[in-house]
N, C-alpha and C. Protein backbone atom coordinates (compact mmCIF):
# COMPACT_ATOMS: atom_id res chain seq x y z
N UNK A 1 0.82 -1.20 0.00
CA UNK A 1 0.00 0.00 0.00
C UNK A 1 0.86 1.25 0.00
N UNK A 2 0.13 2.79 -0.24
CA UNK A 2 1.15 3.60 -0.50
C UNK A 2 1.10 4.35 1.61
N UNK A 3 2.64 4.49 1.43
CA UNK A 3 2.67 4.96 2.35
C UNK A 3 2.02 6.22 2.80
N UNK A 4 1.88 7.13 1.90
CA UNK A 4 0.73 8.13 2.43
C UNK A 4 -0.39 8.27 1.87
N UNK A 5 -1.55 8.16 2.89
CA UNK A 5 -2.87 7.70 2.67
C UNK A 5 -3.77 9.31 2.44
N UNK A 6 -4.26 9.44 1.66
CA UNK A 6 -5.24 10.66 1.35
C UNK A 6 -6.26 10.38 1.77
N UNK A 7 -6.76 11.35 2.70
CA UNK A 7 -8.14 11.66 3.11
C UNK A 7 -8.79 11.73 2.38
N UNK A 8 -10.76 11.34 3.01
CA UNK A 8 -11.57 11.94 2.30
C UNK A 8 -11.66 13.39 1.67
N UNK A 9 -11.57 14.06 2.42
CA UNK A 9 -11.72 15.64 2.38
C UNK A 9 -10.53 16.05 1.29
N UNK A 10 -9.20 15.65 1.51
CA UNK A 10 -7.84 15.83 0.56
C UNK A 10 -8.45 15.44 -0.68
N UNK A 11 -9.23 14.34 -1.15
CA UNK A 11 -9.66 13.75 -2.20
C UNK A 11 -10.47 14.62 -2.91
N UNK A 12 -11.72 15.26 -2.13
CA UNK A 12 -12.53 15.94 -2.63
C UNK A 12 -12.20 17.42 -3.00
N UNK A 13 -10.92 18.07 -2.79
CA UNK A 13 -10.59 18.99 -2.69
C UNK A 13 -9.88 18.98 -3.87
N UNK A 14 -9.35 17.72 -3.78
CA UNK A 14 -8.38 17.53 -5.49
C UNK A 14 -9.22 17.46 -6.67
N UNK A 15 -10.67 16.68 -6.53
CA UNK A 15 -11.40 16.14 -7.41
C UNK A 15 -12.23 17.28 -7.63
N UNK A 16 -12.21 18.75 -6.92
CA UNK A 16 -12.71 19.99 -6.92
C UNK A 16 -11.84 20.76 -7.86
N UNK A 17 -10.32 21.10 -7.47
CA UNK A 17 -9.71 21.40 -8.08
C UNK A 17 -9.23 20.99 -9.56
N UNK A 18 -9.49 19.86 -9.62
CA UNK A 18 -9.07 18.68 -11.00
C UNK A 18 -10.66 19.35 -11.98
N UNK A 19 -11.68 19.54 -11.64
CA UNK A 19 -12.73 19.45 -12.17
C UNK A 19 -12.65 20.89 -12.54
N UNK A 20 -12.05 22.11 -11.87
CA UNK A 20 -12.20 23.18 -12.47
C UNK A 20 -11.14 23.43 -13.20
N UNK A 21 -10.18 23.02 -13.37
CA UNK A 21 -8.93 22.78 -14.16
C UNK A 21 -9.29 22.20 -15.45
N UNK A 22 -10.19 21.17 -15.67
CA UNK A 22 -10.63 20.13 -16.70
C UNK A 22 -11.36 21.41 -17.35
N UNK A 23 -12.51 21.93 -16.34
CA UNK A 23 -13.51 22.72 -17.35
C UNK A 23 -12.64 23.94 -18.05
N UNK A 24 -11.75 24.79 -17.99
CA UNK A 24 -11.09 25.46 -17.66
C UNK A 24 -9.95 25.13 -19.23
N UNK A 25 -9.70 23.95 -19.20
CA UNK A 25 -9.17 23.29 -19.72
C UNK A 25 -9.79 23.28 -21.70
N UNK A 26 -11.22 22.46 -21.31
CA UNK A 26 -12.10 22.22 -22.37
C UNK A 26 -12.87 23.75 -22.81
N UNK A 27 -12.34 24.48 -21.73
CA UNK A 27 -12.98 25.96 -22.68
C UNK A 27 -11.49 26.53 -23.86
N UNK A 28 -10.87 26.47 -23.26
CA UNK A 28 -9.95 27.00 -23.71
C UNK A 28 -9.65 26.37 -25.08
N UNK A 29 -9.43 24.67 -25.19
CA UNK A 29 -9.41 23.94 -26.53
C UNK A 29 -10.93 24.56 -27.19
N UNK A 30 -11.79 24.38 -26.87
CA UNK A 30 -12.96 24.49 -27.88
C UNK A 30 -12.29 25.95 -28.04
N UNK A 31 -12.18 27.22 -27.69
CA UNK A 31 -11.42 28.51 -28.33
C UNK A 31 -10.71 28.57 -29.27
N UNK A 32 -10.07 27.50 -29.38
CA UNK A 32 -8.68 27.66 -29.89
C UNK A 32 -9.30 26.74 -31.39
N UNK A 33 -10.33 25.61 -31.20
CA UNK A 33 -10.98 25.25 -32.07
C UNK A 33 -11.87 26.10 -33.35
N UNK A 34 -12.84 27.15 -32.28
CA UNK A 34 -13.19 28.00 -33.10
C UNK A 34 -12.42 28.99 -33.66
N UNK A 35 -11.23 29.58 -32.99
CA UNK A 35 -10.65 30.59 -33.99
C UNK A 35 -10.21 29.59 -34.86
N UNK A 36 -9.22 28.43 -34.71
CA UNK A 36 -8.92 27.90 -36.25
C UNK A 36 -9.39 27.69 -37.64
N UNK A 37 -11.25 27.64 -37.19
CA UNK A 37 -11.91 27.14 -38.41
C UNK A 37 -12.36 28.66 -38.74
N UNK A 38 -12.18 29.57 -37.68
CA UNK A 38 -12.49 31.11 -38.56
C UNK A 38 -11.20 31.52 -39.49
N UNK A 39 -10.21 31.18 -39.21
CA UNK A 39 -9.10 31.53 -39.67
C UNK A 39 -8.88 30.72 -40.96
N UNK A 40 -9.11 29.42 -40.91
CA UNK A 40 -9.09 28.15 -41.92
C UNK A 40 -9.88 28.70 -42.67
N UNK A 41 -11.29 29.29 -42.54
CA UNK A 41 -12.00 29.55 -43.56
C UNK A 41 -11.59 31.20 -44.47
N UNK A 42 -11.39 31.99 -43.82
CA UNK A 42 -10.23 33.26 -44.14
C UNK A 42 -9.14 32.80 -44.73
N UNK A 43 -8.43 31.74 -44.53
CA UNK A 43 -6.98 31.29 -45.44
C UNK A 43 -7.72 30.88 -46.49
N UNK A 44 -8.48 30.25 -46.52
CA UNK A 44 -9.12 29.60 -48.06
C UNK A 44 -9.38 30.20 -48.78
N UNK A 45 -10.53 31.48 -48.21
CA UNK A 45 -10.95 32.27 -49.05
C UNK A 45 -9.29 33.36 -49.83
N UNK A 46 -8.72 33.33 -49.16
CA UNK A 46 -7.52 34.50 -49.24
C UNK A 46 -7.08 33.88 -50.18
N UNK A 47 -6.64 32.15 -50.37
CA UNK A 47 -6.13 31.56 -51.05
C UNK A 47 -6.24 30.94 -52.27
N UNK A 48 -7.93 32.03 -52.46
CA UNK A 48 -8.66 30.89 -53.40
C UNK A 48 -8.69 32.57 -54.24
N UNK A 49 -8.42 33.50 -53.76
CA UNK A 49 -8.06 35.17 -54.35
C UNK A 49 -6.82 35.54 -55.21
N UNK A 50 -6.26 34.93 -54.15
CA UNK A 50 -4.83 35.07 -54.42
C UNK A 50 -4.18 34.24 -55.78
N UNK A 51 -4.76 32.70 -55.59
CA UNK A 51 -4.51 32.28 -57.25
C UNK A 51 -5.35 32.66 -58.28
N UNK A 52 -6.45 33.30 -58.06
CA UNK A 52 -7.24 34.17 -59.26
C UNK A 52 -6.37 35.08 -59.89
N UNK A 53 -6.19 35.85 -59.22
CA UNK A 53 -5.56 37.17 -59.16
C UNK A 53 -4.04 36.85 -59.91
N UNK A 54 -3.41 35.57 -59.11
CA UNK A 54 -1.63 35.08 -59.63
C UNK A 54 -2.05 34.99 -61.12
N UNK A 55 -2.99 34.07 -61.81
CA UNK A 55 -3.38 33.57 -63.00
C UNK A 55 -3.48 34.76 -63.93
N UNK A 56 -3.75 35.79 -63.49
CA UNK A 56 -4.39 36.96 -64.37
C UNK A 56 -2.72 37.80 -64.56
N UNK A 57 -2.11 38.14 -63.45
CA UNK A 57 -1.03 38.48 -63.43
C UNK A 57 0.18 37.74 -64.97
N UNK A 58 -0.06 35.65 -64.14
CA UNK A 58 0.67 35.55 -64.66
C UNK A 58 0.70 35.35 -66.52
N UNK A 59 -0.55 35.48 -67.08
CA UNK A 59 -1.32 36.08 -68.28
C UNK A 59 -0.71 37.11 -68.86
N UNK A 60 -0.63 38.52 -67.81
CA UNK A 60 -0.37 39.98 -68.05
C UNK A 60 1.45 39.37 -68.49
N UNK A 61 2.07 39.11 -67.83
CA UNK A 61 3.36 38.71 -67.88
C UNK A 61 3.72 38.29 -69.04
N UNK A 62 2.90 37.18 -69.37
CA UNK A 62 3.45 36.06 -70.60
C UNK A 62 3.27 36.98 -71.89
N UNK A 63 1.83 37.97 -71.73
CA UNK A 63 1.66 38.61 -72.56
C UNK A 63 2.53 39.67 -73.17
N UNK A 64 3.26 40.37 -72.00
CA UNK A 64 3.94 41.47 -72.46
C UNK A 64 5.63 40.93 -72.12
N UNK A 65 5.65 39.60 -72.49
CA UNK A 65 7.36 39.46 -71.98
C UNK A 65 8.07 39.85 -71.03
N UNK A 66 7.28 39.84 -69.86
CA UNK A 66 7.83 40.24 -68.60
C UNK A 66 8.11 39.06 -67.55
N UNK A 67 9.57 38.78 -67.38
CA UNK A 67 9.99 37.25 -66.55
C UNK A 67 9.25 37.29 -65.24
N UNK A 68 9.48 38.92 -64.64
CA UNK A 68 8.93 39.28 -63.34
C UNK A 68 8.81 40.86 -63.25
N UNK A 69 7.91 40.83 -62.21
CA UNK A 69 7.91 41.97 -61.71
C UNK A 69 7.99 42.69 -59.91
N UNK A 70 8.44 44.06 -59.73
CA UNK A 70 8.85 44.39 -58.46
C UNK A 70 7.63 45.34 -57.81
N UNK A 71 7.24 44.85 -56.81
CA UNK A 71 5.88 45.84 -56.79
C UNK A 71 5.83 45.47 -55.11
N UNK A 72 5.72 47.42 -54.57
CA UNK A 72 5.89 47.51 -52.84
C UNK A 72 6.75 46.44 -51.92
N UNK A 73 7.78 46.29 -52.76
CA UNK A 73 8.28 45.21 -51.29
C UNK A 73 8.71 43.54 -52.06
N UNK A 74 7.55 43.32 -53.01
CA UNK A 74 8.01 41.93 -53.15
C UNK A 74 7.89 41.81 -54.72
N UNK A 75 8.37 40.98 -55.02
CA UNK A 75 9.09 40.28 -56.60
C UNK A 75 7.73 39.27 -57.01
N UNK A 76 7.50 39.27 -58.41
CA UNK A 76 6.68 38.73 -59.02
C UNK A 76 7.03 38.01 -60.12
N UNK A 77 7.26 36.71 -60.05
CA UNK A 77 7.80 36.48 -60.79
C UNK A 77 6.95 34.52 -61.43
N UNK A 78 6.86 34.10 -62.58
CA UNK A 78 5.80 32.79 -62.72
C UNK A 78 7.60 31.56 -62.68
N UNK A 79 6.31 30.29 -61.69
CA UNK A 79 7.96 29.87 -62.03
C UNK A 79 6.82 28.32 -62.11
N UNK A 80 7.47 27.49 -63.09
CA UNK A 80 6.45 25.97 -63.23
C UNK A 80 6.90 25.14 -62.18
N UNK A 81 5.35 24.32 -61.56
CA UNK A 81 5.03 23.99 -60.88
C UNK A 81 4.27 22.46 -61.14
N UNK A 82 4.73 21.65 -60.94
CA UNK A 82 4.41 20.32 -61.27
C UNK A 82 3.03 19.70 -60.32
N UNK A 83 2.36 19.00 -61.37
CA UNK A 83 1.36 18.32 -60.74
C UNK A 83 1.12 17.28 -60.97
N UNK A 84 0.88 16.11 -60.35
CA UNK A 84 0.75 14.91 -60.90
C UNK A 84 -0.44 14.81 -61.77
N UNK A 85 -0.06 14.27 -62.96
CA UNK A 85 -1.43 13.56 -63.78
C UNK A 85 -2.04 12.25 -63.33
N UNK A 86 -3.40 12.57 -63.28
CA UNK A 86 -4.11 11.74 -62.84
C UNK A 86 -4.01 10.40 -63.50
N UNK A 87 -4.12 8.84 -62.73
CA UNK A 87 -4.26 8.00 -63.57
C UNK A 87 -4.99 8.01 -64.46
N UNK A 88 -6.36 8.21 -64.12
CA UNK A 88 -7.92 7.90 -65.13
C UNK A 88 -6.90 8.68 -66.72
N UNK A 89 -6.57 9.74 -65.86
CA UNK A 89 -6.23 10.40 -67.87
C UNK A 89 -5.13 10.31 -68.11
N UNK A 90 -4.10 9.44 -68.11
CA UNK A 90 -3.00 8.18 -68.48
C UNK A 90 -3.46 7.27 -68.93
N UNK A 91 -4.49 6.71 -68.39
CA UNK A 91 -5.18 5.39 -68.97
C UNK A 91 -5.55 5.67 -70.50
N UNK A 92 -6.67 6.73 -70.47
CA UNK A 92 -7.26 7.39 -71.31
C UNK A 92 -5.80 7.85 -72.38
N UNK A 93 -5.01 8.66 -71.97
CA UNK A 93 -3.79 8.50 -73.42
C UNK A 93 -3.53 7.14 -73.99
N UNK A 94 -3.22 6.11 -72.90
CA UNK A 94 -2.97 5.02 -73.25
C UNK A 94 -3.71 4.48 -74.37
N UNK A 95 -4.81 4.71 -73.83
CA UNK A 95 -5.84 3.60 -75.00
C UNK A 95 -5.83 4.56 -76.43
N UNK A 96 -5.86 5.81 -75.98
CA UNK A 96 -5.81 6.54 -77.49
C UNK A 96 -4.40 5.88 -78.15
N UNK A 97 -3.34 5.70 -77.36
CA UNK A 97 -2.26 5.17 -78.59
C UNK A 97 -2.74 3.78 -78.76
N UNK A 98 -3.11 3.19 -78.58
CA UNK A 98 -3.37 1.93 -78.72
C UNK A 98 -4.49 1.54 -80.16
N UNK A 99 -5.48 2.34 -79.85
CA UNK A 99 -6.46 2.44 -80.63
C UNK A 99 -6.21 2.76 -81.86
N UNK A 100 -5.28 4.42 -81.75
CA UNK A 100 -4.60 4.49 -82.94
C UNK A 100 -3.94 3.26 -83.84
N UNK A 101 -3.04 3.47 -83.05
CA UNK A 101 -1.76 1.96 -83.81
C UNK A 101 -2.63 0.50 -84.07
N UNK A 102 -3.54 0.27 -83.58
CA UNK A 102 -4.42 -0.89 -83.57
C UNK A 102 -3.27 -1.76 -82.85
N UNK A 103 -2.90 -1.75 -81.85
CA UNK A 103 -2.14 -2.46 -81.28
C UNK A 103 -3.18 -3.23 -79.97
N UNK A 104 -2.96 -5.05 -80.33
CA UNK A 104 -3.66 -6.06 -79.24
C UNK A 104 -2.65 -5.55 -77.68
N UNK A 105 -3.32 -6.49 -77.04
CA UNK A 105 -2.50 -6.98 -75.62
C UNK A 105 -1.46 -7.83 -75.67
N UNK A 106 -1.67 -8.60 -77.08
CA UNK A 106 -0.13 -9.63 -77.34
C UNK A 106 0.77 -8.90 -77.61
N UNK A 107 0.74 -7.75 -78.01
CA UNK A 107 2.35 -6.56 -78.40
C UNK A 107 2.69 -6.85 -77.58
N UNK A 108 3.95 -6.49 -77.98
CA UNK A 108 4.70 -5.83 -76.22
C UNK A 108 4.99 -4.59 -76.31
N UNK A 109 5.00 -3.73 -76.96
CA UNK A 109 4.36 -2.28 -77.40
C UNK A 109 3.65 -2.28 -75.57
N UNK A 110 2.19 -3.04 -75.60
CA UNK A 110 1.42 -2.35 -75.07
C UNK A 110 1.75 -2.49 -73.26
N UNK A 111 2.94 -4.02 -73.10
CA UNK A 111 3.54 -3.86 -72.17
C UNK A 111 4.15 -2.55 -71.63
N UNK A 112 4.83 -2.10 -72.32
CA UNK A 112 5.57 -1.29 -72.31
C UNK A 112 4.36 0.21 -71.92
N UNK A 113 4.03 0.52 -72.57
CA UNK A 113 2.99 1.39 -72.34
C UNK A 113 2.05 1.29 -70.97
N UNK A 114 2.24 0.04 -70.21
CA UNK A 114 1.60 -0.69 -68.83
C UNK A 114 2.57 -0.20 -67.83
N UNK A 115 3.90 -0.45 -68.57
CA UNK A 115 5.16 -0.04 -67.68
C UNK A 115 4.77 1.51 -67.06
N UNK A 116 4.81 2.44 -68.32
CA UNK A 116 4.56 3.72 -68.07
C UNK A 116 3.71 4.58 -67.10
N UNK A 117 2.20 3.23 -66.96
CA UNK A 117 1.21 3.37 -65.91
C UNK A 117 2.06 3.48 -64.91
N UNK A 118 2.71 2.61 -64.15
CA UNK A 118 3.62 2.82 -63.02
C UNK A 118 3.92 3.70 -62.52
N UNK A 119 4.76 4.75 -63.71
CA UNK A 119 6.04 5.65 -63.07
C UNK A 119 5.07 7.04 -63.01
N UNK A 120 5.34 7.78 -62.49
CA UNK A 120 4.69 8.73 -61.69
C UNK A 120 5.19 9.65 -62.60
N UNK A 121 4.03 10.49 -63.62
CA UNK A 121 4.79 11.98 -64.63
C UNK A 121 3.66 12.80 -64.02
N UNK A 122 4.59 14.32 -64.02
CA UNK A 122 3.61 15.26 -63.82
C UNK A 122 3.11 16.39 -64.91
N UNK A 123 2.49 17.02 -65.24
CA UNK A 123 2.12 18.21 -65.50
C UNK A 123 2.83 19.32 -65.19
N UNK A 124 3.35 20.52 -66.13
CA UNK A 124 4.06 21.32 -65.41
C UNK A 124 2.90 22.50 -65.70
N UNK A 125 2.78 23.40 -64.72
CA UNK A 125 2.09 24.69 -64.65
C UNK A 125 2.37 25.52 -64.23
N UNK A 126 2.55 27.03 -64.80
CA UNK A 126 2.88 27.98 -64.01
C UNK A 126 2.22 28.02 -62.65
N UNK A 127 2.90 28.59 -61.67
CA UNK A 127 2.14 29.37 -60.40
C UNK A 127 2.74 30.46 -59.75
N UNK A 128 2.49 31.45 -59.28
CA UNK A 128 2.87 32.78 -59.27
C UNK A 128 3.64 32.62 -57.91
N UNK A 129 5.13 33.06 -57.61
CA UNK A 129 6.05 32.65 -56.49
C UNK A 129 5.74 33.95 -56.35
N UNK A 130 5.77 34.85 -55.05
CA UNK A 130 5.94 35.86 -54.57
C UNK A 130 7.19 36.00 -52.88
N UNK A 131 8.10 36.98 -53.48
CA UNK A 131 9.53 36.92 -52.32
C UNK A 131 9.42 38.58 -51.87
N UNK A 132 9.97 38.27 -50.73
CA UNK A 132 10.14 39.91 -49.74
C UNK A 132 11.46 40.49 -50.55
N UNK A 133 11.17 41.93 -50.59
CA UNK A 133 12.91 42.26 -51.13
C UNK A 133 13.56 42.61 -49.75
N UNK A 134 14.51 42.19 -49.76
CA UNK A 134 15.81 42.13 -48.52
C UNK A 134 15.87 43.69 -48.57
């Protein structure tokens, strides 16, 4: 047994203190819950502006031969940005070469083209980098 024995009263005093600590506790997380999803929803929206806005920019750019630009503070400049292509539309190239060439499943053409499913290619796309000037 433990050598020092807690009272009733010691018990209830802890299980007093423990309980306003807990509540105390669970206000503070649920706070911290709601500002995140106000904030989460403000980053999205900001973020869902901000690549409108990059796209139009990086348009204005391509249009007038401009690599980048310097504007209040920070550098504008498009730099490509890779994305993976989806399987479904790999598959979908696939069968278009296939269809073309009239090539069966006995090729090995079409092995080879199975291989390709595998390896992971991306898409390259501009996206608008923005840097602080030093």
């Amino acid at each position: 047994m433990n050598s020092e024995t807690i009272g009733h009263d010691t018990v209830m005093k802890l299980l007093d203190k423990y309980s306003d600590d807990h509540t105390e506790y669970s206000l503070i997380l649920k706070e911290i819950r709601e500002c995140r999803k106000k904030y989460e929803k403000r980053l999205k929206t900001l973020r869902q502006q901000m690549d409108e806005k990059g796209t139009k920019i990086i348009t204005y750019m391509n249009e007038n031969g401009h690599p980048g630009m310097k504007y209040k503070n920070l550098y504008f400049f498009a730099e490509k940005q890779s994305r993976r292509v989806p399987q479904k539309e790999k598959k979908e190239q696939i069968e278009n070469i296939l269809s073309r060439h009239q090539i069966s499943r006995a090729n090995p053409i079409y092995n080879e083209l199975e291989n390709l499913m595998e390896k992971k290619s991306y898409k390259s796309q501009p996206k608008l980098k923005v840097k602080n000037v030093k």
